[in-house]
Protein backbone atom coordinates (compact mmCIF):
# COMPACT_ATOMS: atom_id res chain seq x y z
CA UNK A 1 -5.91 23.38 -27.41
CA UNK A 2 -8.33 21.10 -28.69
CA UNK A 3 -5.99 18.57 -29.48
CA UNK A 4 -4.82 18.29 -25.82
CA UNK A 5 -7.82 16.55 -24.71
CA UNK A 6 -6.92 12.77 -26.39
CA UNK A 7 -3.06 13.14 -25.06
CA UNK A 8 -4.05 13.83 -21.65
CA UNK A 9 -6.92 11.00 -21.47
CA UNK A 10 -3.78 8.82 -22.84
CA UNK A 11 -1.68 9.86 -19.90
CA UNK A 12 -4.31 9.64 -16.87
CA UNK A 13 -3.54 5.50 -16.87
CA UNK A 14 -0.55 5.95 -16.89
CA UNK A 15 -0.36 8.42 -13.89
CA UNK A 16 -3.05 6.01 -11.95
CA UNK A 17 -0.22 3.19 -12.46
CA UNK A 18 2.70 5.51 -11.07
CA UNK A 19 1.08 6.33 -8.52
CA UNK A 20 -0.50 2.53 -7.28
CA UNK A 21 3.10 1.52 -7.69
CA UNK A 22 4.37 4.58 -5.64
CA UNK A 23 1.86 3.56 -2.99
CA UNK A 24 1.98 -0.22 -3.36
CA UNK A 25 5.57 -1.09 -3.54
CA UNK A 26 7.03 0.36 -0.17
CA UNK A 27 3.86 -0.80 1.97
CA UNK A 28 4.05 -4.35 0.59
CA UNK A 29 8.02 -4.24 1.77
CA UNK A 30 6.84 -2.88 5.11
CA UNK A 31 4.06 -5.41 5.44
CA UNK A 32 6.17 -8.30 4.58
CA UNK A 33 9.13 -7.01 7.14
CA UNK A 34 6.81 -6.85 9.52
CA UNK A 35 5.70 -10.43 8.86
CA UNK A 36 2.71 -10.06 7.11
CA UNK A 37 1.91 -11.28 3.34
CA UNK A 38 2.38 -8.30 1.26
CA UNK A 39 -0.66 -8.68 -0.58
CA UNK A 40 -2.18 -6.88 2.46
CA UNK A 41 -0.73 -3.87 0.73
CA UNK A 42 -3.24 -4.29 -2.07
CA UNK A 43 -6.15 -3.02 0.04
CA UNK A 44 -4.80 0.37 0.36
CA UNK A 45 -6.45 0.87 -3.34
CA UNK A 46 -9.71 0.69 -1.51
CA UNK A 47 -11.32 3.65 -0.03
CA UNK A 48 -12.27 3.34 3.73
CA UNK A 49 -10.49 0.24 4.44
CA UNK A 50 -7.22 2.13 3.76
CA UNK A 51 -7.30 3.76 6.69
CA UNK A 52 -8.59 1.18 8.71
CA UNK A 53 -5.63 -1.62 7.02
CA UNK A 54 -3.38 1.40 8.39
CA UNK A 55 -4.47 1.60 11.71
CA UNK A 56 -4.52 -2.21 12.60
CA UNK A 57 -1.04 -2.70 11.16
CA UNK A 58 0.10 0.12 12.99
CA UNK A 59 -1.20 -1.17 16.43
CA UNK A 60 -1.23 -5.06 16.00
CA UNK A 61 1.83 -6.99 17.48
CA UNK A 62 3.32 -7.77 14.40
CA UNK A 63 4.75 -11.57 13.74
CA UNK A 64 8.18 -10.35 13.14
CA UNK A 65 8.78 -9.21 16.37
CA UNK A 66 7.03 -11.89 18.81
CA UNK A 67 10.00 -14.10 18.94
CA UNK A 68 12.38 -11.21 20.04
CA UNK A 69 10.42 -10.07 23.10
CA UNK A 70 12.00 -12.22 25.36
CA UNK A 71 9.36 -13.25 28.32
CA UNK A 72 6.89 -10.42 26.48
């Protein structure tokens, strides 16, 4: 049991890096589709301004879809 300790401390990077790319990937595709820069995606890492990042892109008029509102 003892010897479990090291191996796990070896895997917890590499679980933090599955995960950010879990996370990262699909919301930088969403934020560039929507016409934003992707790098937006990067401040979901941060506490707090996660949510907040979530919220505005979730009720901004996103670039993508201004020219194909018509009179709008």
């Amino acid at each position: 049991m003892e010897d479990a300790a090291p191996f796990a401390l070896l895997l917890l990077p590499i679980f933090y890096i599955v995960i950010l790319a879990v996370v990262i990937f699909p919301h930088w595709k969403m934020f560039q589709r929507a016409g934003y820069s992707g790098a937006l995606s990067l401040l979901l890492i941060l506490p707090i301004i996660n949510i907040i990042v979530l919220f505005w892109f979730g009720f901004s008029d996103w670039p993508a879809l201004r020219g194909r509102r018509g009179g709008m």
